[in-house]
PDB file of N, CA and C in Angstrom:
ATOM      1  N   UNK A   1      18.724  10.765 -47.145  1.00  0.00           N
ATOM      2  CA  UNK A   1      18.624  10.660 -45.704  1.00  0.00           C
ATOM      3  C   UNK A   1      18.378   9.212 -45.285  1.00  0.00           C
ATOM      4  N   UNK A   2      17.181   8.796 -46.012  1.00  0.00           N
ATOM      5  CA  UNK A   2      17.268   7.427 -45.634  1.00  0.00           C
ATOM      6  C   UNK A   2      18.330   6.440 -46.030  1.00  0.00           C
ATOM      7  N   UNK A   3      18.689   6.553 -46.768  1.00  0.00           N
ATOM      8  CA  UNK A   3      20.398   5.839 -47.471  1.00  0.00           C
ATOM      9  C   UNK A   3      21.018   5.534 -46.492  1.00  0.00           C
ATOM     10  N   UNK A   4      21.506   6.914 -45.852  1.00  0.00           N
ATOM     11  CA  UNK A   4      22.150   7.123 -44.733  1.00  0.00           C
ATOM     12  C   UNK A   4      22.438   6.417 -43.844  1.00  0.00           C
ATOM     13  N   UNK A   5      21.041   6.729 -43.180  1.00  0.00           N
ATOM     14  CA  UNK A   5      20.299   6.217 -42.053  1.00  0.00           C
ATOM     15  C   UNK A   5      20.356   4.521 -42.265  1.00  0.00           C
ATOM     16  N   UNK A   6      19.862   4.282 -43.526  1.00  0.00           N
ATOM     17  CA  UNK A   6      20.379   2.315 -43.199  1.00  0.00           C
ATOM     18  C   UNK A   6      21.808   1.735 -43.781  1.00  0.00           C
ATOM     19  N   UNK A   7      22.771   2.913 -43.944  1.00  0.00           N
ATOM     20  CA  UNK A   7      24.278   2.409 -43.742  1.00  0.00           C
ATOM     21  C   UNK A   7      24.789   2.809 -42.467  1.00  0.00           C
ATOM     22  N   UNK A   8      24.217   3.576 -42.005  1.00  0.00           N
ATOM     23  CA  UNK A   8      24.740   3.607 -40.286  1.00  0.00           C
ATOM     24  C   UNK A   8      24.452   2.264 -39.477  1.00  0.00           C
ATOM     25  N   UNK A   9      22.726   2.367 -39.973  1.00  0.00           N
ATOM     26  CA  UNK A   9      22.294   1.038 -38.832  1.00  0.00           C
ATOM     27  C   UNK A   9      23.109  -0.487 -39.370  1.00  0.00           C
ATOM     28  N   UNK A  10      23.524  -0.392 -40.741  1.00  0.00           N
ATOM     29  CA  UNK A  10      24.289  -1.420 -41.381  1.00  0.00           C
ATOM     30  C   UNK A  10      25.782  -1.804 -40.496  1.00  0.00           C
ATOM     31  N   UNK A  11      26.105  -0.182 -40.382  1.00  0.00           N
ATOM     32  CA  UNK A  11      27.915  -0.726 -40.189  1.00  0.00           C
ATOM     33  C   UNK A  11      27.550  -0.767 -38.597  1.00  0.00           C
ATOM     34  N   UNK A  12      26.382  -0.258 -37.604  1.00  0.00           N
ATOM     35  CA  UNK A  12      26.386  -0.964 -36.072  1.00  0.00           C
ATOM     36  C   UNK A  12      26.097  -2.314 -36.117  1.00  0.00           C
ATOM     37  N   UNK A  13      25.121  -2.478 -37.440  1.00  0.00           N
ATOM     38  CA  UNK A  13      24.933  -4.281 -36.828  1.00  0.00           C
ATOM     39  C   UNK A  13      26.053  -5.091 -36.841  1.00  0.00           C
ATOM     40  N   UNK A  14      26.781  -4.560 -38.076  1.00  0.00           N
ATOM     41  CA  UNK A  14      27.931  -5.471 -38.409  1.00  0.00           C
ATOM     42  C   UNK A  14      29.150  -5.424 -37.224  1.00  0.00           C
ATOM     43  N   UNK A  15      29.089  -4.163 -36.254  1.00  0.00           N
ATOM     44  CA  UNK A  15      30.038  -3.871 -35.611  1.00  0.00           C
ATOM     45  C   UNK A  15      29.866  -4.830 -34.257  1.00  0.00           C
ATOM     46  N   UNK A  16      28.333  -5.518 -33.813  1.00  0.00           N
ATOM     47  CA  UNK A  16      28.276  -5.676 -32.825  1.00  0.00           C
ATOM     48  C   UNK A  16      27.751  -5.432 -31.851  1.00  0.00           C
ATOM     49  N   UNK A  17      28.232  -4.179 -32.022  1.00  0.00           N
ATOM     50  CA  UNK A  17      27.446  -2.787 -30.747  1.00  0.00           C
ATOM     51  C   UNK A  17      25.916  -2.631 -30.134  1.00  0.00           C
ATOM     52  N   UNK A  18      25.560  -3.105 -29.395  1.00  0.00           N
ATOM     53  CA  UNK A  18      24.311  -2.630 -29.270  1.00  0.00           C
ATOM     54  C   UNK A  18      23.942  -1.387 -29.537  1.00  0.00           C
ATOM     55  N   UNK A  19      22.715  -1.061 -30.137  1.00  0.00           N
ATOM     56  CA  UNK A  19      21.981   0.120 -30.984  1.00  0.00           C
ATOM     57  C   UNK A  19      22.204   1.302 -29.623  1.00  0.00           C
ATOM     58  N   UNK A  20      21.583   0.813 -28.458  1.00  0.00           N
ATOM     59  CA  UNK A  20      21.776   2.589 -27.612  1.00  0.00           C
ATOM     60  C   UNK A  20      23.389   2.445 -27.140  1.00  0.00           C
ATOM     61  N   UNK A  21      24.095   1.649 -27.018  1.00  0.00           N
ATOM     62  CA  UNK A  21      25.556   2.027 -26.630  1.00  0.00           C
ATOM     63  C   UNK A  21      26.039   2.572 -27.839  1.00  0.00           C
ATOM     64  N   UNK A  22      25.802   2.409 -29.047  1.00  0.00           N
ATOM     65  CA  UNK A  22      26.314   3.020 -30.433  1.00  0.00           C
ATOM     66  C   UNK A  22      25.848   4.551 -30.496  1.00  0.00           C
ATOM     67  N   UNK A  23      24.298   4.008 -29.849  1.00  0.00           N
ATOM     68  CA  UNK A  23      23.879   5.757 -29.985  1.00  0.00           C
ATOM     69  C   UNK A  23      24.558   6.999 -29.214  1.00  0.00           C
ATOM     70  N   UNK A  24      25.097   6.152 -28.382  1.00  0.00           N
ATOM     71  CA  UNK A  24      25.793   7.116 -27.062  1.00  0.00           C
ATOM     72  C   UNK A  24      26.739   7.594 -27.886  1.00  0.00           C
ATOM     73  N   UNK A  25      27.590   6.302 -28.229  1.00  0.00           N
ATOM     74  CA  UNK A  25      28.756   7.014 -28.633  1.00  0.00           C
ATOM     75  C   UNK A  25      28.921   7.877 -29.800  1.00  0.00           C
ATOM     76  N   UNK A  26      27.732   7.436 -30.712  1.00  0.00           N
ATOM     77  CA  UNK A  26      27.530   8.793 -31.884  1.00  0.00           C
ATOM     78  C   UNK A  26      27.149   9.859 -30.854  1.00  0.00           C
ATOM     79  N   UNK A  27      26.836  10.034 -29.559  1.00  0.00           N
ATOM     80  CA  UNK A  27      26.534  11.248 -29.162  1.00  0.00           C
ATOM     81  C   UNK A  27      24.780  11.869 -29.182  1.00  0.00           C
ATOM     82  N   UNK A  28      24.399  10.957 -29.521  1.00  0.00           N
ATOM     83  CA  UNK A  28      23.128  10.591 -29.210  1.00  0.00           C
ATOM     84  C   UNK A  28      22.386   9.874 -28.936  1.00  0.00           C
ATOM     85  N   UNK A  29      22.173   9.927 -27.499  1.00  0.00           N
ATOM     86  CA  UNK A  29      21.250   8.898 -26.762  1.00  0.00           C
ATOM     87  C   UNK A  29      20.023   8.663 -27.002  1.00  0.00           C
ATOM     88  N   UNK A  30      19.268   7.622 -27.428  1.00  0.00           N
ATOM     89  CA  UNK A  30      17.909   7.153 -27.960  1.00  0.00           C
ATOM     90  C   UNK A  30      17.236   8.257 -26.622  1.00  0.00           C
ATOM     91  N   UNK A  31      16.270   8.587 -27.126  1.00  0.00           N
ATOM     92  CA  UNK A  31      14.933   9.315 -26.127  1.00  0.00           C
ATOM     93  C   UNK A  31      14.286   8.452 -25.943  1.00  0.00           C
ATOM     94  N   UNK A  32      13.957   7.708 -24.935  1.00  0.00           N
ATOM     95  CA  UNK A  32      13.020   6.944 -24.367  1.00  0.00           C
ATOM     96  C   UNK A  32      11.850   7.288 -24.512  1.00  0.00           C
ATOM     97  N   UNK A  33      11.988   8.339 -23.732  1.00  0.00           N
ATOM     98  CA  UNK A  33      10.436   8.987 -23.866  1.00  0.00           C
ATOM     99  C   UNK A  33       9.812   9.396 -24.930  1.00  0.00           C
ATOM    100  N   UNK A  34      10.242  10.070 -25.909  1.00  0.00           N
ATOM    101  CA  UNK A  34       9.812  10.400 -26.657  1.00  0.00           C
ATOM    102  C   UNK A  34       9.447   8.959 -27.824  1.00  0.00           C
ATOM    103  N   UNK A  35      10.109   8.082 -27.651  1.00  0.00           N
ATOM    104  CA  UNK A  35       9.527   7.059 -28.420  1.00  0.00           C
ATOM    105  C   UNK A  35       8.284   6.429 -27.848  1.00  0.00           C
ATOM    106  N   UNK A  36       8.400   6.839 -26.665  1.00  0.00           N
ATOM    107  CA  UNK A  36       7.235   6.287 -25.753  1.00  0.00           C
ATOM    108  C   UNK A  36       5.968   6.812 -26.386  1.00  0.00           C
ATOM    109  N   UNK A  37       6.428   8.213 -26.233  1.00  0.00           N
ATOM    110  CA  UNK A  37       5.365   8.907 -26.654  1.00  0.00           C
ATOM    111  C   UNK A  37       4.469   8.657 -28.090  1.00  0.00           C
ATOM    112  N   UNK A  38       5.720   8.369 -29.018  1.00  0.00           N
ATOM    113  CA  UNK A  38       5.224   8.226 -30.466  1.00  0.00           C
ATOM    114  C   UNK A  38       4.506   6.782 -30.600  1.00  0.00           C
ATOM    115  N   UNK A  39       5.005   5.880 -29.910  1.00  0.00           N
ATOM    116  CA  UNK A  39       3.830   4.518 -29.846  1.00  0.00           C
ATOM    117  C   UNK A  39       2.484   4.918 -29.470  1.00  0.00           C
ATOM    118  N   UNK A  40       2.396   5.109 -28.122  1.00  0.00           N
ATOM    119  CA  UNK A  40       1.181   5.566 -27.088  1.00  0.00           C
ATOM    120  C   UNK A  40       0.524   6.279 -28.413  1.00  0.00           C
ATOM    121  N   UNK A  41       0.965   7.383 -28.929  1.00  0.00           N
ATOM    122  CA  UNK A  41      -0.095   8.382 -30.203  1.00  0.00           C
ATOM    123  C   UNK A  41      -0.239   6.966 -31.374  1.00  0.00           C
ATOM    124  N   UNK A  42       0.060   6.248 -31.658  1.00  0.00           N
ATOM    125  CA  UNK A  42      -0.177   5.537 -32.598  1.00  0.00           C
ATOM    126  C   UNK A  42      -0.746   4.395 -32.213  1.00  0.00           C
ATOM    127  N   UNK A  43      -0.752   3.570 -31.194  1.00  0.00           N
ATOM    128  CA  UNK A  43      -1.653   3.212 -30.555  1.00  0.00           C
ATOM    129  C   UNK A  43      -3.007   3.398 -30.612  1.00  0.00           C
ATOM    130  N   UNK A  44      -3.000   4.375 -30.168  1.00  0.00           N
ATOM    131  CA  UNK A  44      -4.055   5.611 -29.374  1.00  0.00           C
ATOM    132  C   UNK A  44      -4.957   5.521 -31.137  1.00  0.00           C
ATOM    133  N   UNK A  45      -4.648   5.948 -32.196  1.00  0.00           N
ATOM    134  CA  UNK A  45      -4.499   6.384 -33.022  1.00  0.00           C
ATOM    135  C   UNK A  45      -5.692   4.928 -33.840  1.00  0.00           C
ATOM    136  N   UNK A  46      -4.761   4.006 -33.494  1.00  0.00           N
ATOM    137  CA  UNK A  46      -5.010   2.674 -34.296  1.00  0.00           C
ATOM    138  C   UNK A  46      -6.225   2.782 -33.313  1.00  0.00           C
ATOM    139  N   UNK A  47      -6.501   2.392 -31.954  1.00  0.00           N
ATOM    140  CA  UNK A  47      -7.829   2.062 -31.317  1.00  0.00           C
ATOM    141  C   UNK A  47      -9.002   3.022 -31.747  1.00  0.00           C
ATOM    142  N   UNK A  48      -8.363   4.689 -32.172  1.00  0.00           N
ATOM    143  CA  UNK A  48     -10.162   5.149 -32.531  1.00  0.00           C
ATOM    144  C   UNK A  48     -10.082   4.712 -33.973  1.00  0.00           C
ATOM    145  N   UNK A  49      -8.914   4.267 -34.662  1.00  0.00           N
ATOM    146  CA  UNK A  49      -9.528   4.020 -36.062  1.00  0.00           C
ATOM    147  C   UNK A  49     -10.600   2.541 -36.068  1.00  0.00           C
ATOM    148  N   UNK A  50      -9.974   1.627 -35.151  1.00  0.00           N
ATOM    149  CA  UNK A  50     -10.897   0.506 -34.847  1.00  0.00           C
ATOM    150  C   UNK A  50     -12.409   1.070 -34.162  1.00  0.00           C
ATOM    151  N   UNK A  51     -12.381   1.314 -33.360  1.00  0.00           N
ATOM    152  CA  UNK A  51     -14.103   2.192 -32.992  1.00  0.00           C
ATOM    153  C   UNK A  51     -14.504   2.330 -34.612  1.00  0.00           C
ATOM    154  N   UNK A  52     -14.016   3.573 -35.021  1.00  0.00           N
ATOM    155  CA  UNK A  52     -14.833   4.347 -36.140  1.00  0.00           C
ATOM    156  C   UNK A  52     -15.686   3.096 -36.538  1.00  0.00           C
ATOM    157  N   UNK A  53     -14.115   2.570 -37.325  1.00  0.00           N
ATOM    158  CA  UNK A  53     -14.510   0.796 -38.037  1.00  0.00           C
ATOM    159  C   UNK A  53     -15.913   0.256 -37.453  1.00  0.00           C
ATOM    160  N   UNK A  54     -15.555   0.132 -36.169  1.00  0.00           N
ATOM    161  CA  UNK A  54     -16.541  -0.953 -35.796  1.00  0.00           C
ATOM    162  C   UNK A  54     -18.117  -0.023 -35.434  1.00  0.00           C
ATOM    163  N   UNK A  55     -18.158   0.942 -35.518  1.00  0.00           N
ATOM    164  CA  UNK A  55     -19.382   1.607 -35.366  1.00  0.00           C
ATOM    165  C   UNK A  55     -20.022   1.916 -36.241  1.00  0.00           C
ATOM    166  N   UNK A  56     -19.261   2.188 -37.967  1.00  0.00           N
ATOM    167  CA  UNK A  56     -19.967   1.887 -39.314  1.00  0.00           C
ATOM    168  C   UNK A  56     -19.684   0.514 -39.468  1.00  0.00           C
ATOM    169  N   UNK A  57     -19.740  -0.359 -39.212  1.00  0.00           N
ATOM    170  CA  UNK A  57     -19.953  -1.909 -38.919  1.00  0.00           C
ATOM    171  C   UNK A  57     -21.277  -1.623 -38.257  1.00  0.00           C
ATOM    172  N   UNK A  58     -21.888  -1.295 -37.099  1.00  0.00           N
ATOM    173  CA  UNK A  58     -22.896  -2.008 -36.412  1.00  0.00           C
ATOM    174  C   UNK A  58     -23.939  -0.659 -36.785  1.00  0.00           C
ATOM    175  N   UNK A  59     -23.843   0.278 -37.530  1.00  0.00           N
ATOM    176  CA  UNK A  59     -24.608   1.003 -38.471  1.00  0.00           C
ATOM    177  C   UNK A  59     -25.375   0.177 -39.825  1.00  0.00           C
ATOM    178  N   UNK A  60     -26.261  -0.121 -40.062  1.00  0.00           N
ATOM    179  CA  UNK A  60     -27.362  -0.763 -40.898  1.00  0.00           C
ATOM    180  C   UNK A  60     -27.571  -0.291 -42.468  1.00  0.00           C
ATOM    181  N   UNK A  61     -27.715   0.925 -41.754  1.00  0.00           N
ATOM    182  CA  UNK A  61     -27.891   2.224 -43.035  1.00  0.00           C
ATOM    183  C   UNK A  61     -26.769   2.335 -44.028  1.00  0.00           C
ATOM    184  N   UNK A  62     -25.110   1.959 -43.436  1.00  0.00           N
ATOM    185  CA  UNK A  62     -23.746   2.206 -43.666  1.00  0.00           C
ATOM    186  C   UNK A  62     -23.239   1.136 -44.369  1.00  0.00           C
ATOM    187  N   UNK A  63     -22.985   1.269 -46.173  1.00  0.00           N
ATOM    188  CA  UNK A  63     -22.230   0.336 -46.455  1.00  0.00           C
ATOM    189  C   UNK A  63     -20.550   0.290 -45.875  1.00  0.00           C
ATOM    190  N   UNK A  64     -19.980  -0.126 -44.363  1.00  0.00           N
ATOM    191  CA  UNK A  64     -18.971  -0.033 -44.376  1.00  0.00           C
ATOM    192  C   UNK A  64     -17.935  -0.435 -44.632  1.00  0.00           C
ATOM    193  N   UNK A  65     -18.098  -1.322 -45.456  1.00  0.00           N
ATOM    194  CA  UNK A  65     -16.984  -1.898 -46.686  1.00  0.00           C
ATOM    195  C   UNK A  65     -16.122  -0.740 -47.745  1.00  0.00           C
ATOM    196  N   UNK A  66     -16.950  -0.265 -48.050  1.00  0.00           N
ATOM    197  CA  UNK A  66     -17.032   0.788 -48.487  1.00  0.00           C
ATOM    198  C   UNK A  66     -16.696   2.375 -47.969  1.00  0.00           C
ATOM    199  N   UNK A  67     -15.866   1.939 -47.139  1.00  0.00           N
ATOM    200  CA  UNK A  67     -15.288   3.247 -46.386  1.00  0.00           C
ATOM    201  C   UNK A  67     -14.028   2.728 -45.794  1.00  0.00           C
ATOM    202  N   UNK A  68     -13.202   3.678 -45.730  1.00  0.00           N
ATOM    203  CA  UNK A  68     -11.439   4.080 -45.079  1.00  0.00           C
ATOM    204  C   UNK A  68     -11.927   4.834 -44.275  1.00  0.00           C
ATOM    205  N   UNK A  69     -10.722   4.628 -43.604  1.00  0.00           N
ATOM    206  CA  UNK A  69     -10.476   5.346 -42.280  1.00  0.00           C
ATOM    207  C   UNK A  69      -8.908   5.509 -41.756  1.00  0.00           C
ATOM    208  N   UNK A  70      -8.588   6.407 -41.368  1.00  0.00           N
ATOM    209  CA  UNK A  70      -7.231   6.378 -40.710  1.00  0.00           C
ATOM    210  C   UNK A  70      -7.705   7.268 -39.556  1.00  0.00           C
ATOM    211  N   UNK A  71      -6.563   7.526 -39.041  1.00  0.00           N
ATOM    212  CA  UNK A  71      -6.441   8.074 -37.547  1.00  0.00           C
ATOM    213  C   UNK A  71      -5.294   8.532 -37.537  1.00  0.00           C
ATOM    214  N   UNK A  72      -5.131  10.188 -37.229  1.00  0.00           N
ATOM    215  CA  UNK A  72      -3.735  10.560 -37.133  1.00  0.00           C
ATOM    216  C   UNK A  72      -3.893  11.593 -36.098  1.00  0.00           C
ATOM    217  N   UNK A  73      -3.102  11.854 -34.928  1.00  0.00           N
ATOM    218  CA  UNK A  73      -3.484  12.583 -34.265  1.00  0.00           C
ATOM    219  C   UNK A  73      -5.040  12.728 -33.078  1.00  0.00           C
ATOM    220  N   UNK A  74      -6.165  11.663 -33.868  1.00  0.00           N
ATOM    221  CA  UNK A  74      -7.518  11.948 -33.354  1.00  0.00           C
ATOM    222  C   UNK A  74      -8.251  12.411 -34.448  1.00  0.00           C
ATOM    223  N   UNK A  75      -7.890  12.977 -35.413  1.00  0.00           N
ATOM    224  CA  UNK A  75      -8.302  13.133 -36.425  1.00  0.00           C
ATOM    225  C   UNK A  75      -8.171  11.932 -37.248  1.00  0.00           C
ATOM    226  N   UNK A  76      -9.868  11.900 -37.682  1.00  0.00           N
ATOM    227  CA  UNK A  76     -10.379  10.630 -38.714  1.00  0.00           C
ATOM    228  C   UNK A  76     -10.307  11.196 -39.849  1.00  0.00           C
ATOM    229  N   UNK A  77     -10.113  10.891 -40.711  1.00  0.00           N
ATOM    230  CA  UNK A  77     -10.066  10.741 -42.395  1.00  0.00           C
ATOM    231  C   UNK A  77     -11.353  10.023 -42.526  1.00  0.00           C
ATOM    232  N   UNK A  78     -12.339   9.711 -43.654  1.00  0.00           N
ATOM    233  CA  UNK A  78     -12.688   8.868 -43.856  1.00  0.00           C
ATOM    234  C   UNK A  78     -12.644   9.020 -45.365  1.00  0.00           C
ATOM    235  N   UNK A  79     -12.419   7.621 -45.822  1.00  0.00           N
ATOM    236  CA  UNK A  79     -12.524   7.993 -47.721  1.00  0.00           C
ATOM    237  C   UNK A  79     -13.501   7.093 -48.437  1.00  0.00           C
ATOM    238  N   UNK A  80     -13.618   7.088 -49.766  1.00  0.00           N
ATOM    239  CA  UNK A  80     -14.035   6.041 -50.851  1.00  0.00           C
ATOM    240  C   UNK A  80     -15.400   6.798 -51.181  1.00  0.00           C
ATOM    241  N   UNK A  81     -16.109   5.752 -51.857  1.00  0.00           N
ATOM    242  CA  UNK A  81     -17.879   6.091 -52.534  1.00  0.00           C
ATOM    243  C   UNK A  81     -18.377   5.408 -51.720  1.00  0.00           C
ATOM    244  N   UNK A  82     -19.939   6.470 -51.852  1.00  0.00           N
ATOM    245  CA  UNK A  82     -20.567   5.828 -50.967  1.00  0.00           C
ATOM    246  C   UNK A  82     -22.113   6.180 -51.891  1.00  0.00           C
ATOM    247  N   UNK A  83     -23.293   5.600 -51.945  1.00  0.00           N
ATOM    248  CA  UNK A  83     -24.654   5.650 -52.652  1.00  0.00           C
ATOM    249  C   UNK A  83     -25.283   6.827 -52.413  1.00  0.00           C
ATOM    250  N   UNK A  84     -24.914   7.839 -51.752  1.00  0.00           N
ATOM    251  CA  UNK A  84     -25.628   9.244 -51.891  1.00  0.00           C
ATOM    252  C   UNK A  84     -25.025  10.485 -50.760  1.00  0.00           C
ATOM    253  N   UNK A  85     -25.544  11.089 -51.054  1.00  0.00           N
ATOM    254  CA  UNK A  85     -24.900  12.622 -50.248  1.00  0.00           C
ATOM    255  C   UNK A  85     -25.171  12.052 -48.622  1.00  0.00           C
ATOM    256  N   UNK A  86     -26.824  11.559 -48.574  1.00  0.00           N
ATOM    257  CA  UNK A  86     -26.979  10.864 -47.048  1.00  0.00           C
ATOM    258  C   UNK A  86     -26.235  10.092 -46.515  1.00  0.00           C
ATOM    259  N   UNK A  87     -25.887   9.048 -47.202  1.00  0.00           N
ATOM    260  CA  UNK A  87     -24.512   8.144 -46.651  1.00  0.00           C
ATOM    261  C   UNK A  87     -23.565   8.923 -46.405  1.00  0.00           C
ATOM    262  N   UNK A  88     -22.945  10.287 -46.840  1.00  0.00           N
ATOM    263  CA  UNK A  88     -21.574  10.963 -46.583  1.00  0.00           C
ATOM    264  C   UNK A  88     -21.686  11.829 -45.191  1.00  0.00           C
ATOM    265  N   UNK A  89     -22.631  12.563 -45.139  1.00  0.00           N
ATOM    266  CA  UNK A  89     -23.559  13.266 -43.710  1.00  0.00           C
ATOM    267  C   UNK A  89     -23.487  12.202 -42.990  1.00  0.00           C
ATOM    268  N   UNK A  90     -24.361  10.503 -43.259  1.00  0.00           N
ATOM    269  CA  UNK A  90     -24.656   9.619 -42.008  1.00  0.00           C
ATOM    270  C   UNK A  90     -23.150   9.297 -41.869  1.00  0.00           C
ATOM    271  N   UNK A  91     -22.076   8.787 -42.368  1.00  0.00           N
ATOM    272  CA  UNK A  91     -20.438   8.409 -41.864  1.00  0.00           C
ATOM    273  C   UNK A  91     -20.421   9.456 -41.014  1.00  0.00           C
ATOM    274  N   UNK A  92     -20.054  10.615 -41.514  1.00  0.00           N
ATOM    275  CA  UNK A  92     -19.346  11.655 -40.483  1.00  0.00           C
ATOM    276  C   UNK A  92     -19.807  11.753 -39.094  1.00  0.00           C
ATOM    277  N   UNK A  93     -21.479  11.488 -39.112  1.00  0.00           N
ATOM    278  CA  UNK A  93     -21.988  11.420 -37.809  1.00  0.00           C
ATOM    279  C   UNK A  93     -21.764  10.348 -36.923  1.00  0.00           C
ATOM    280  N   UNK A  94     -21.715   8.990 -37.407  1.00  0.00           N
ATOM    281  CA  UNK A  94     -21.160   7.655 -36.504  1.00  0.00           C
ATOM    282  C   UNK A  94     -19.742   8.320 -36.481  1.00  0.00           C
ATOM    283  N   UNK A  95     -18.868   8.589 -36.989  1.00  0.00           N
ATOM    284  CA  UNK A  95     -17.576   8.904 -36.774  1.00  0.00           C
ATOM    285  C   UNK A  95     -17.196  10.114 -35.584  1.00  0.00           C
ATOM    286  N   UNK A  96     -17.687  11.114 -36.007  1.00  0.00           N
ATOM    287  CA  UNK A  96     -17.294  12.315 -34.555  1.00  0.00           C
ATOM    288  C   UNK A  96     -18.112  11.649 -33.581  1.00  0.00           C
ATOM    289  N   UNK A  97     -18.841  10.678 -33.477  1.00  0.00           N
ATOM    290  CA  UNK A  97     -19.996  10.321 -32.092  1.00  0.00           C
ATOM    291  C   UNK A  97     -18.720   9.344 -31.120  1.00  0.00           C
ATOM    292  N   UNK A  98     -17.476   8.930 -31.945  1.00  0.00           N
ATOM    293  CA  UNK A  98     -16.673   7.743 -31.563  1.00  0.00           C
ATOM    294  C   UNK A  98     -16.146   8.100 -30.391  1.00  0.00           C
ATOM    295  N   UNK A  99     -15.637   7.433 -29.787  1.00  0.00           N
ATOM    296  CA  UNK A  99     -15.007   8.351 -28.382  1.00  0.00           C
ATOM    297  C   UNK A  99     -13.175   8.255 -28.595  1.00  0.00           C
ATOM    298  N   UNK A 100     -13.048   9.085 -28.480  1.00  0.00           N
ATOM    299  CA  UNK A 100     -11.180   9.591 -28.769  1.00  0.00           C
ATOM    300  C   UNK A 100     -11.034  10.243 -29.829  1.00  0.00           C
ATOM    301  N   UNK A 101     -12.342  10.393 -31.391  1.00  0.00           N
ATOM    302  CA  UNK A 101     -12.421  11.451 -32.101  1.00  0.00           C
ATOM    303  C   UNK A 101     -12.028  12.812 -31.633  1.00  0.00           C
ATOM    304  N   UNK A 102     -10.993  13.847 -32.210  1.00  0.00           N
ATOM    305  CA  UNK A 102     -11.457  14.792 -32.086  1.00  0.00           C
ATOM    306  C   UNK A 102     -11.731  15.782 -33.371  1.00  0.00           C
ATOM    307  N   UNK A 103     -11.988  14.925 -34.459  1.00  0.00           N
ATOM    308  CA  UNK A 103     -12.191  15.868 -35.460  1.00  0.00           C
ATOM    309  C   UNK A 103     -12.411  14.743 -36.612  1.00  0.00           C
ATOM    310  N   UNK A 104     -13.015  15.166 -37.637  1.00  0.00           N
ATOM    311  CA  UNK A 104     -13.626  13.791 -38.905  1.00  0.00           C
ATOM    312  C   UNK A 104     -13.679  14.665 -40.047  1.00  0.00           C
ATOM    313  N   UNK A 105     -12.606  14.353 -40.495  1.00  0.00           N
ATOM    314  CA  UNK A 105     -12.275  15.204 -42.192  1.00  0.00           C
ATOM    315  C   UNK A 105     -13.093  14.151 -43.029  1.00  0.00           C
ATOM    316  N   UNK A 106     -13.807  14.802 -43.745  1.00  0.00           N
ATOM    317  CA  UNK A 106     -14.461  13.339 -44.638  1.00  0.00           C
ATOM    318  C   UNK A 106     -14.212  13.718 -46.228  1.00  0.00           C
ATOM    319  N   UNK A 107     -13.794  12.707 -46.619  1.00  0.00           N
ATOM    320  CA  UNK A 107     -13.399  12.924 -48.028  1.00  0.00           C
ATOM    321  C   UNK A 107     -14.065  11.766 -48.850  1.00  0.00           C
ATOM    322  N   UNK A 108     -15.182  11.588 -47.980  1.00  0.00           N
ATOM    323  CA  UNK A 108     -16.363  10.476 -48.868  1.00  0.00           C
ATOM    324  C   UNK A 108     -16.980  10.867 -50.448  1.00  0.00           C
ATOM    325  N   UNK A 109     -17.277  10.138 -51.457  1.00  0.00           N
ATOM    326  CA  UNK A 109     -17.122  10.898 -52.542  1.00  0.00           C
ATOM    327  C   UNK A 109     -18.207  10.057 -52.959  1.00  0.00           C
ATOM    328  N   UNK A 110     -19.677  10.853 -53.701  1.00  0.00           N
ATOM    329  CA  UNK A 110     -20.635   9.989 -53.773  1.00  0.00           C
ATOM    330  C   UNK A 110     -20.538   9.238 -55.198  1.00  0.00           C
ATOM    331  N   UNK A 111     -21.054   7.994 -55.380  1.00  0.00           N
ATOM    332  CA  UNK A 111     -20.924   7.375 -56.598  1.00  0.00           C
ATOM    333  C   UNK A 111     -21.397   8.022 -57.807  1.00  0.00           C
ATOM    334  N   UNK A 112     -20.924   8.084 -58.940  1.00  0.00           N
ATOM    335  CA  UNK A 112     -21.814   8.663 -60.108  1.00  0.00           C
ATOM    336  C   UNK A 112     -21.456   8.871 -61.567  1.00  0.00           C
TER     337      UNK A 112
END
């Protein structure tokens, strides 16, 4: 699929064509919106992963070097080791407290 997909975009560059007049004429018009949409969620996405970040940053207790994070949907991930079961309880709690969280899967794993 992906093969594909970058010998198509290969033979439009080479052709000239601008990408949405090509798309037309393959018969499919780029969705605006919907790309709109998929930035805005990833965006969106990247800013609560920065919060999380920066709130086990200004946590004391929190080695946050020592922790991942992604953001998909609003849902946080958080990963890696951390020095005890309390550190895995204290992440999750700076994390759902974040604002645009709506959910904190934690897959913190204590050292040992």
């Amino acid at each position: 699929m992906l093969r594909t997909a970058c010998t198509i975009a290969a033979m439009v560059a080479a052709s000239g064509t601008p990408l949405p007049a090509a798309a037309q004429q393959a018969g499919k018009a780029p969705d605006l919106r919907a790309e709109a949409g998929r930035v805005e969620s990833y965006l969106q996405d990247s800013l609560v992963t920065a919060r999380v970040k920066l709130a086990l940053l200004d946590a004391p207790d929190v080695s946050a070097m020592d922790i991942g994070v992604t953001t998909h949907r609003g849902v946080v991930q958080l990963s890696g080791f951390v020095d005890g079961e309390r550190l895995v309880r204290r992440a999750h709690e700076i994390a759902s407290r974040v604002e645009g969280v709506a959910t904190v899967r934690n897959a913190l794993q204590v050292r040992g």
